[in-house]
PDB file of N, CA and C in Angstrom:
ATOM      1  N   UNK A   1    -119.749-103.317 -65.534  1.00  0.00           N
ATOM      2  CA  UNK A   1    -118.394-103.028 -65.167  1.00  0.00           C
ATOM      3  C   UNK A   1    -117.514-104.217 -65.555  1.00  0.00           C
ATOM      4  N   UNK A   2    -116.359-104.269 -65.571  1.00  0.00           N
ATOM      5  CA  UNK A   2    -115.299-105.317 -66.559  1.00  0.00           C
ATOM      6  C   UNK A   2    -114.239-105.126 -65.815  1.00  0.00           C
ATOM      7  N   UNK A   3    -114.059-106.605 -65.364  1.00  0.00           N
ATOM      8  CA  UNK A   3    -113.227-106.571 -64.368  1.00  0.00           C
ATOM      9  C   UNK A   3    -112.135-108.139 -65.340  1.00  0.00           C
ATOM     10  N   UNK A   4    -110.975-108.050 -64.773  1.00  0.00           N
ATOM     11  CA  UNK A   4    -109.885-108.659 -65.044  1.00  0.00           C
ATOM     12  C   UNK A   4    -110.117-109.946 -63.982  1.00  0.00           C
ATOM     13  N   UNK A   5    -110.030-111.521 -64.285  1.00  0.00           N
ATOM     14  CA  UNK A   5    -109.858-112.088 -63.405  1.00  0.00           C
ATOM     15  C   UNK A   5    -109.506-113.412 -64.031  1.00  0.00           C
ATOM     16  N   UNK A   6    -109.038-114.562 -62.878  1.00  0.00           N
ATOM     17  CA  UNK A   6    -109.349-115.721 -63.198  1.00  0.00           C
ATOM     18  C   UNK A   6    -110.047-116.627 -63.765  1.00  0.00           C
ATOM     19  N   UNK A   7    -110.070-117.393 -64.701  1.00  0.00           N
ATOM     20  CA  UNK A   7    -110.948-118.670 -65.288  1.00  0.00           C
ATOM     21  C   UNK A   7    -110.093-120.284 -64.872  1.00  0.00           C
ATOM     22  N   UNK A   8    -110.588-120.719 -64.785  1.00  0.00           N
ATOM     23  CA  UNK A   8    -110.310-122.355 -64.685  1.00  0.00           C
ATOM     24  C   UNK A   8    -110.372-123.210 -65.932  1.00  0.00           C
ATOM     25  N   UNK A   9    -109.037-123.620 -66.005  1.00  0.00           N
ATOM     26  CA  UNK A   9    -109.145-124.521 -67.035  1.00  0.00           C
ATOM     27  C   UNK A   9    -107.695-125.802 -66.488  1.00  0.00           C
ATOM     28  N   UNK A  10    -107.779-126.733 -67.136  1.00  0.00           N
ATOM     29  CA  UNK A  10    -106.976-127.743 -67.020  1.00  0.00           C
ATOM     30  C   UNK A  10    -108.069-128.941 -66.236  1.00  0.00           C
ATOM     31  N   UNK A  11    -107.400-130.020 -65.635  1.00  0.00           N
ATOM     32  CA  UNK A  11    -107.869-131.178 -64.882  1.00  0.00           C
ATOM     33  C   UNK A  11    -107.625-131.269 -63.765  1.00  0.00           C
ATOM     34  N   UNK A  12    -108.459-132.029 -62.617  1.00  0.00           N
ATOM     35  CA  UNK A  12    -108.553-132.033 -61.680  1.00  0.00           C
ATOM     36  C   UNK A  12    -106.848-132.216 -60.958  1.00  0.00           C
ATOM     37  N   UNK A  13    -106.329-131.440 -59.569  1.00  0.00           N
ATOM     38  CA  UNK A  13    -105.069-131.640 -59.412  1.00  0.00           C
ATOM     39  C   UNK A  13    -104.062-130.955 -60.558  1.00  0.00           C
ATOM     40  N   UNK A  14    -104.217-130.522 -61.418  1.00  0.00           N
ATOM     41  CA  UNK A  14    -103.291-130.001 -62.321  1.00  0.00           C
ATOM     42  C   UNK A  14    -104.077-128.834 -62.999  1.00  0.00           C
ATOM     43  N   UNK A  15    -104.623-127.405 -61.879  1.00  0.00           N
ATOM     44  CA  UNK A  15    -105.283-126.260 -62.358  1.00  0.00           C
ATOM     45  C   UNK A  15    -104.406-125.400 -62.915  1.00  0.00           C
ATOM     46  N   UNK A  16    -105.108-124.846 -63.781  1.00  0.00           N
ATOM     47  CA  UNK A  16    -104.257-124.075 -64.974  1.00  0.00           C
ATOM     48  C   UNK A  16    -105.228-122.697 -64.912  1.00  0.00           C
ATOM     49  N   UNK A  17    -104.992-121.557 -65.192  1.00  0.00           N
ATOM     50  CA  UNK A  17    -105.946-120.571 -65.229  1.00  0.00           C
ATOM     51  C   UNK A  17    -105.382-119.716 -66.261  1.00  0.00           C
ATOM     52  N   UNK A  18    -106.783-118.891 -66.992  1.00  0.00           N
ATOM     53  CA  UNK A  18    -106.991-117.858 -67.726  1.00  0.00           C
ATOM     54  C   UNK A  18    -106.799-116.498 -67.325  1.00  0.00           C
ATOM     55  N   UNK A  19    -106.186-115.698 -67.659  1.00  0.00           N
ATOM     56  CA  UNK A  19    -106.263-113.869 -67.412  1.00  0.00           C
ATOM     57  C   UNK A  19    -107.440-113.551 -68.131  1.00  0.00           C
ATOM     58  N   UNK A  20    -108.395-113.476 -67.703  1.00  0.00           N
ATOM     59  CA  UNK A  20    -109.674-112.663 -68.515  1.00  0.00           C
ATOM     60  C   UNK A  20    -110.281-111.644 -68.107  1.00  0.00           C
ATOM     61  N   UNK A  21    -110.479-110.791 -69.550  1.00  0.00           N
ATOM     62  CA  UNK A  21    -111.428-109.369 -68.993  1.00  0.00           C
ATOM     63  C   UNK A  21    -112.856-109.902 -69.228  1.00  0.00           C
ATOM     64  N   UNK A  22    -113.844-109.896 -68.050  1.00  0.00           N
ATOM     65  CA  UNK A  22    -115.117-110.021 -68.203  1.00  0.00           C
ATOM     66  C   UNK A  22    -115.800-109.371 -67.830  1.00  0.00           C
ATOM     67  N   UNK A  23    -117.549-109.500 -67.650  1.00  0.00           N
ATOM     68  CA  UNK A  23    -118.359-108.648 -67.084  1.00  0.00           C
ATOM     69  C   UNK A  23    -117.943-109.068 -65.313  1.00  0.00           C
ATOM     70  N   UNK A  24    -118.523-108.038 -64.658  1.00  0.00           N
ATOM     71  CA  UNK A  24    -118.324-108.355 -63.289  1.00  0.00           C
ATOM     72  C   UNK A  24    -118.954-109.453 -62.643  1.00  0.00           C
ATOM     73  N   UNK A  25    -120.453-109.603 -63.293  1.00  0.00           N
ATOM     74  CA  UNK A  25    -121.590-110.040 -62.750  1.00  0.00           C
ATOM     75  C   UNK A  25    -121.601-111.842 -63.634  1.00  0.00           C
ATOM     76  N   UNK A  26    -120.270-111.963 -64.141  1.00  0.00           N
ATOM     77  CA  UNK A  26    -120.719-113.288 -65.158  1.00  0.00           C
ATOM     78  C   UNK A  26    -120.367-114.486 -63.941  1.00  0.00           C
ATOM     79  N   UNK A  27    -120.081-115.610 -64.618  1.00  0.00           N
ATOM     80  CA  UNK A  27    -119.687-116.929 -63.849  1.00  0.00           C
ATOM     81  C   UNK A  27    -118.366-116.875 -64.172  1.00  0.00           C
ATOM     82  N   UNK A  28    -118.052-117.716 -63.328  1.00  0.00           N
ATOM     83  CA  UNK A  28    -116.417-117.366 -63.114  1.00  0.00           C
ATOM     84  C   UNK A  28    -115.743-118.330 -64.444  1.00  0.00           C
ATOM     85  N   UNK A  29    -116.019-119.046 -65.358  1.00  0.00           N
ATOM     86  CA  UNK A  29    -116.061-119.818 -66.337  1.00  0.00           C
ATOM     87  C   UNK A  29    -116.997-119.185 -67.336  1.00  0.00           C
ATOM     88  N   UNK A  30    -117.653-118.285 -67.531  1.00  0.00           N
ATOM     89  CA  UNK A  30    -118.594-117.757 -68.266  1.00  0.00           C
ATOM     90  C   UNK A  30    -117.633-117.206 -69.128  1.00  0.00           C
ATOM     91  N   UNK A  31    -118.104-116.416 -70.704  1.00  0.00           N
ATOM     92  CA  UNK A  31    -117.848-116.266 -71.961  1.00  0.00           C
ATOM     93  C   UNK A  31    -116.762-114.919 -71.361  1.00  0.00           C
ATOM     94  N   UNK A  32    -115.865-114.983 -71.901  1.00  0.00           N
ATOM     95  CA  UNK A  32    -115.033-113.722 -71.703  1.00  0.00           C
ATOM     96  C   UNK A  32    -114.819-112.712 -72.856  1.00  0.00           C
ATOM     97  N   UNK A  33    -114.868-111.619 -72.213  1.00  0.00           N
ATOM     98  CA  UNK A  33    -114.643-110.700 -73.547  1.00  0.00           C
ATOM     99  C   UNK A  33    -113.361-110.364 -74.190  1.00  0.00           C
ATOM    100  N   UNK A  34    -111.994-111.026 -73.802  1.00  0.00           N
ATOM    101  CA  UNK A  34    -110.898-111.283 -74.257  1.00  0.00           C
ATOM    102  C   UNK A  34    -109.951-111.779 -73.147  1.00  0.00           C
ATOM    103  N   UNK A  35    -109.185-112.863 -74.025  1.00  0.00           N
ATOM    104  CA  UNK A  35    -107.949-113.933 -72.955  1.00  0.00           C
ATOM    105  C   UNK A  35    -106.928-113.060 -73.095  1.00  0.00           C
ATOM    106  N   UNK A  36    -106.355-112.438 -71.867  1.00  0.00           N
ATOM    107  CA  UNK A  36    -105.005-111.619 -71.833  1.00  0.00           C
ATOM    108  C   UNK A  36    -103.769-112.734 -71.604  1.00  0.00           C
ATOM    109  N   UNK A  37    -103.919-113.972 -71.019  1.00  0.00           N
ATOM    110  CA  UNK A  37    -102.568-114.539 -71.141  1.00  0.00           C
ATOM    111  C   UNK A  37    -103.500-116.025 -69.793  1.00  0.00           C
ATOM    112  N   UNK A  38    -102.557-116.923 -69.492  1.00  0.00           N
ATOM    113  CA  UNK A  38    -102.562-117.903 -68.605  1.00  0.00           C
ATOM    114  C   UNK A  38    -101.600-118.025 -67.584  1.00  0.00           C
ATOM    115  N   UNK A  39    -101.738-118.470 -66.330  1.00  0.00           N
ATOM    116  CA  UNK A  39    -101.096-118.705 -65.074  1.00  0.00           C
ATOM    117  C   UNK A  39    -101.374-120.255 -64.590  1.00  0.00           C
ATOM    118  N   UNK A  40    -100.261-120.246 -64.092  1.00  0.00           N
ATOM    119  CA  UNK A  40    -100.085-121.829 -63.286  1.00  0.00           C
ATOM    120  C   UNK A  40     -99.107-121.935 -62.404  1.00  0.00           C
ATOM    121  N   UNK A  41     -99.601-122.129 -61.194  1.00  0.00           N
ATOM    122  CA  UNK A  41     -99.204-122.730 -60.068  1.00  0.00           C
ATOM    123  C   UNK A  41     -98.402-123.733 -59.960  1.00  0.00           C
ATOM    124  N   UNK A  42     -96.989-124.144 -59.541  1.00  0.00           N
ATOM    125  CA  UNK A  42     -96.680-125.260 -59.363  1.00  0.00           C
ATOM    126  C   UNK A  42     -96.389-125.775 -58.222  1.00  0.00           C
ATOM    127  N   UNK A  43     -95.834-126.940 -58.032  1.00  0.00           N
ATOM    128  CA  UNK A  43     -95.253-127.108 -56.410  1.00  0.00           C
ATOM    129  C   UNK A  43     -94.141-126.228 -55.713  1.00  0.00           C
ATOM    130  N   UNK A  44     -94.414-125.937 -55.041  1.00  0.00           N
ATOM    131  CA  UNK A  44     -93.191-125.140 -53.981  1.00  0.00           C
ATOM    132  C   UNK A  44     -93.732-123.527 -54.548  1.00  0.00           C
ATOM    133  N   UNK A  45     -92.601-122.860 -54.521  1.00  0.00           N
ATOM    134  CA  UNK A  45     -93.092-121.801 -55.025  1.00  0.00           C
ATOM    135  C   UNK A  45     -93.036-121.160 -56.330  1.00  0.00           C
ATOM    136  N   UNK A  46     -92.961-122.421 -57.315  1.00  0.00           N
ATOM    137  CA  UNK A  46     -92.908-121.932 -58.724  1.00  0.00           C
ATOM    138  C   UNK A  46     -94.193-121.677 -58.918  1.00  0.00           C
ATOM    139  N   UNK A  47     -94.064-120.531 -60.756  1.00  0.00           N
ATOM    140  CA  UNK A  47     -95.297-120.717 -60.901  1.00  0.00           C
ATOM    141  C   UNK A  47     -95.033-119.961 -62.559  1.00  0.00           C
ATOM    142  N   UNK A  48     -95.749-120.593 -63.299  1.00  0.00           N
ATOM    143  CA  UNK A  48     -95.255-120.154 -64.795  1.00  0.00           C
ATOM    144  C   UNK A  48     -96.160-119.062 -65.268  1.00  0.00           C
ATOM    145  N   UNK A  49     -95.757-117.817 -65.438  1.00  0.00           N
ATOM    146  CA  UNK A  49     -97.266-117.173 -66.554  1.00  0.00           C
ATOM    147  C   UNK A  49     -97.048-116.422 -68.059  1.00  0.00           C
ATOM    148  N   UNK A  50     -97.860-116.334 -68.097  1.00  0.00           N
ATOM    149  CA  UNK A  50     -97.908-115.702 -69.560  1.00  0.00           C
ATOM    150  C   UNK A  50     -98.944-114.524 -70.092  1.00  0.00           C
ATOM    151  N   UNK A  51     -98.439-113.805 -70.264  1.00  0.00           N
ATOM    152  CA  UNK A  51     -99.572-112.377 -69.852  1.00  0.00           C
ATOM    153  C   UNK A  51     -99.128-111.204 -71.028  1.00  0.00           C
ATOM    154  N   UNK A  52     -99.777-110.477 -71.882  1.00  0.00           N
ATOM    155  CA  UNK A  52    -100.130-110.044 -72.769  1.00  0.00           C
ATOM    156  C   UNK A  52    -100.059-108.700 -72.385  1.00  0.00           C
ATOM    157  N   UNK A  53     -99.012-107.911 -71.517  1.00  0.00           N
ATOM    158  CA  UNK A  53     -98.939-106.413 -70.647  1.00  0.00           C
ATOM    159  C   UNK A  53     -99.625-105.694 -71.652  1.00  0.00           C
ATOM    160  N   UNK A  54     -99.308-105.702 -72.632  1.00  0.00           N
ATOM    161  CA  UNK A  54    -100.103-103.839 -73.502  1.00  0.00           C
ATOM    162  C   UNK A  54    -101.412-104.053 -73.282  1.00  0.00           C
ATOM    163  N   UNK A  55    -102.444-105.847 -73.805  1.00  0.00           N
ATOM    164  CA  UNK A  55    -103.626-105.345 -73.399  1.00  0.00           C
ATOM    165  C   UNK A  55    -103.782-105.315 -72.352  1.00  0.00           C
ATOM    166  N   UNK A  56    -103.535-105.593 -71.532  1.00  0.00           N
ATOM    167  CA  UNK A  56    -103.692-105.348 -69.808  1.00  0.00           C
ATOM    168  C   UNK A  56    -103.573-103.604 -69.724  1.00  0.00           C
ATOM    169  N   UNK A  57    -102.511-103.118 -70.084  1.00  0.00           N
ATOM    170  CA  UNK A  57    -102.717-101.848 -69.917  1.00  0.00           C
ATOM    171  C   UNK A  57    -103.623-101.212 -70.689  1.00  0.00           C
ATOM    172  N   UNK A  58    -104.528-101.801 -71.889  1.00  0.00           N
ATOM    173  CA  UNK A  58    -105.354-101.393 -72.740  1.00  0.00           C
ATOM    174  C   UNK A  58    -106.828-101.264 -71.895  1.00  0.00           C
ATOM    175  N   UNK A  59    -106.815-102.533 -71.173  1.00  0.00           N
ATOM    176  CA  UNK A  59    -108.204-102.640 -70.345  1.00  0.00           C
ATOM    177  C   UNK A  59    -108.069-101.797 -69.100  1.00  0.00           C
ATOM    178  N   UNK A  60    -106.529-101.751 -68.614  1.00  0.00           N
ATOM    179  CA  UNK A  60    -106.713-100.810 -67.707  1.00  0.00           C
ATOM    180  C   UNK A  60    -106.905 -99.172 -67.457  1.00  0.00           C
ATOM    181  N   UNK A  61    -106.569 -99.016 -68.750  1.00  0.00           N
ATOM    182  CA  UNK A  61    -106.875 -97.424 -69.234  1.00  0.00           C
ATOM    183  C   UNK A  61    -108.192 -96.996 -69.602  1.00  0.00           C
ATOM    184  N   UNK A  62    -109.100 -98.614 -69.765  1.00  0.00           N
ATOM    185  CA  UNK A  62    -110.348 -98.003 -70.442  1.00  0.00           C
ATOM    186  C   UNK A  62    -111.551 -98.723 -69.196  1.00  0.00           C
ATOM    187  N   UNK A  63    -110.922 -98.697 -67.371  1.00  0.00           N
ATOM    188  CA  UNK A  63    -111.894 -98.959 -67.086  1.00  0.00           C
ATOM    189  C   UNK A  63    -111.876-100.252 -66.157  1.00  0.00           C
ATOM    190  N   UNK A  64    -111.278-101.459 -66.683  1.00  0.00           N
ATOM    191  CA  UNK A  64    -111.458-102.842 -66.317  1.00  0.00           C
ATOM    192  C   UNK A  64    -110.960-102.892 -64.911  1.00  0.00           C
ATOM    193  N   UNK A  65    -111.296-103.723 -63.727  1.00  0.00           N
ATOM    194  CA  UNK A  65    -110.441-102.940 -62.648  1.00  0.00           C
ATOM    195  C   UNK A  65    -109.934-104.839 -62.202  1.00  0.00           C
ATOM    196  N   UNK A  66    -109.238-104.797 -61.982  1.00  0.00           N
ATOM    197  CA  UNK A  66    -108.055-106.356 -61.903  1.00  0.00           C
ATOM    198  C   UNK A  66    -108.762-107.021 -60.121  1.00  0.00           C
ATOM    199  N   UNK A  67    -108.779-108.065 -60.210  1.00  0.00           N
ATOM    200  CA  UNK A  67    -108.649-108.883 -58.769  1.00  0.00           C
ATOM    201  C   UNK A  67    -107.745-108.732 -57.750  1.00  0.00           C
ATOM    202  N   UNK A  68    -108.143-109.229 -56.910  1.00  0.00           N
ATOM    203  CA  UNK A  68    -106.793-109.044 -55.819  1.00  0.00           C
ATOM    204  C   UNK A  68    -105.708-110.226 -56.472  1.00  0.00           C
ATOM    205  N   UNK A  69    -106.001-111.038 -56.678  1.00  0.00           N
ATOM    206  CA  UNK A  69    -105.516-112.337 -57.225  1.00  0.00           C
ATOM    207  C   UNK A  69    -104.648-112.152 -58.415  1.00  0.00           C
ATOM    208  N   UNK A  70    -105.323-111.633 -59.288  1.00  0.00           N
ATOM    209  CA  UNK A  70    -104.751-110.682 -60.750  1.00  0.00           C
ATOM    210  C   UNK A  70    -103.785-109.901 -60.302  1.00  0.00           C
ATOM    211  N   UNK A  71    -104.134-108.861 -59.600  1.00  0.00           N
ATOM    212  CA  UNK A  71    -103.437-107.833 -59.232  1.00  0.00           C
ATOM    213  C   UNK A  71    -101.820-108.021 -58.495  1.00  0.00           C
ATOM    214  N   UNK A  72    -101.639-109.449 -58.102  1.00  0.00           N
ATOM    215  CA  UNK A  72    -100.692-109.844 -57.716  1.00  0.00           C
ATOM    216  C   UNK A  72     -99.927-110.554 -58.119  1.00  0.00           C
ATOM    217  N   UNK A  73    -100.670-111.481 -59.539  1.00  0.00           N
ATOM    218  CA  UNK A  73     -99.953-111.542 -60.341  1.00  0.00           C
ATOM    219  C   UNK A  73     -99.354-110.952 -61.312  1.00  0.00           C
ATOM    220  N   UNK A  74     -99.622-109.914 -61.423  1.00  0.00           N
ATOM    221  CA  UNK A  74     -99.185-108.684 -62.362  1.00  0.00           C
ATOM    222  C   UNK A  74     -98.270-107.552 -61.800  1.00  0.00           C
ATOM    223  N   UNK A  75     -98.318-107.989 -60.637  1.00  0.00           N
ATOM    224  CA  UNK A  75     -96.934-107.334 -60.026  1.00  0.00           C
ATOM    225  C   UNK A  75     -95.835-108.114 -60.197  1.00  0.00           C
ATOM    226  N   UNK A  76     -95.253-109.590 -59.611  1.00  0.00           N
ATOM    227  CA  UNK A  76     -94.742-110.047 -59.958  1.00  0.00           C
ATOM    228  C   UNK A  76     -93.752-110.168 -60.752  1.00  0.00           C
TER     229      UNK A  76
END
């Protein structure tokens, strides 16, 4: 099953994250089967992203089912 979620990337104190469609069962840093866009958190309540909507709606038509985490950033 292929689920939409978070990856970690950046340095300690300054986390940066991946939109990825992966297997359900991988590591949360494990090989992804495509980068839909990146998110970042800042102080207060900013937060910058960048997100790739058609494939998102591509994975979501064929299956992939999003995080709670995802899922709220994609409302947004």
């Amino acid at each position: 099953m292929l689920m939409m979620r978070l990856s970690k990337i950046g340095k300690k104190g300054e986390a940066k994250y991946r939109v990825v469609v992966t297997e359900k069962r991988s590591r949360r840093d494990g090989r992804p089967v495509e980068i839909l866009g990146w998110y970042q958190k800042q102080e207060g309540n900013k937060e910058q992203k960048k997100v790739n909507m058609d494939r998102v709606k591509y994975w979501l038509s064929h299956g992939a089912l999003p995080s709670p985490t995802v899922k709220k950033i994609l409302e947004v």
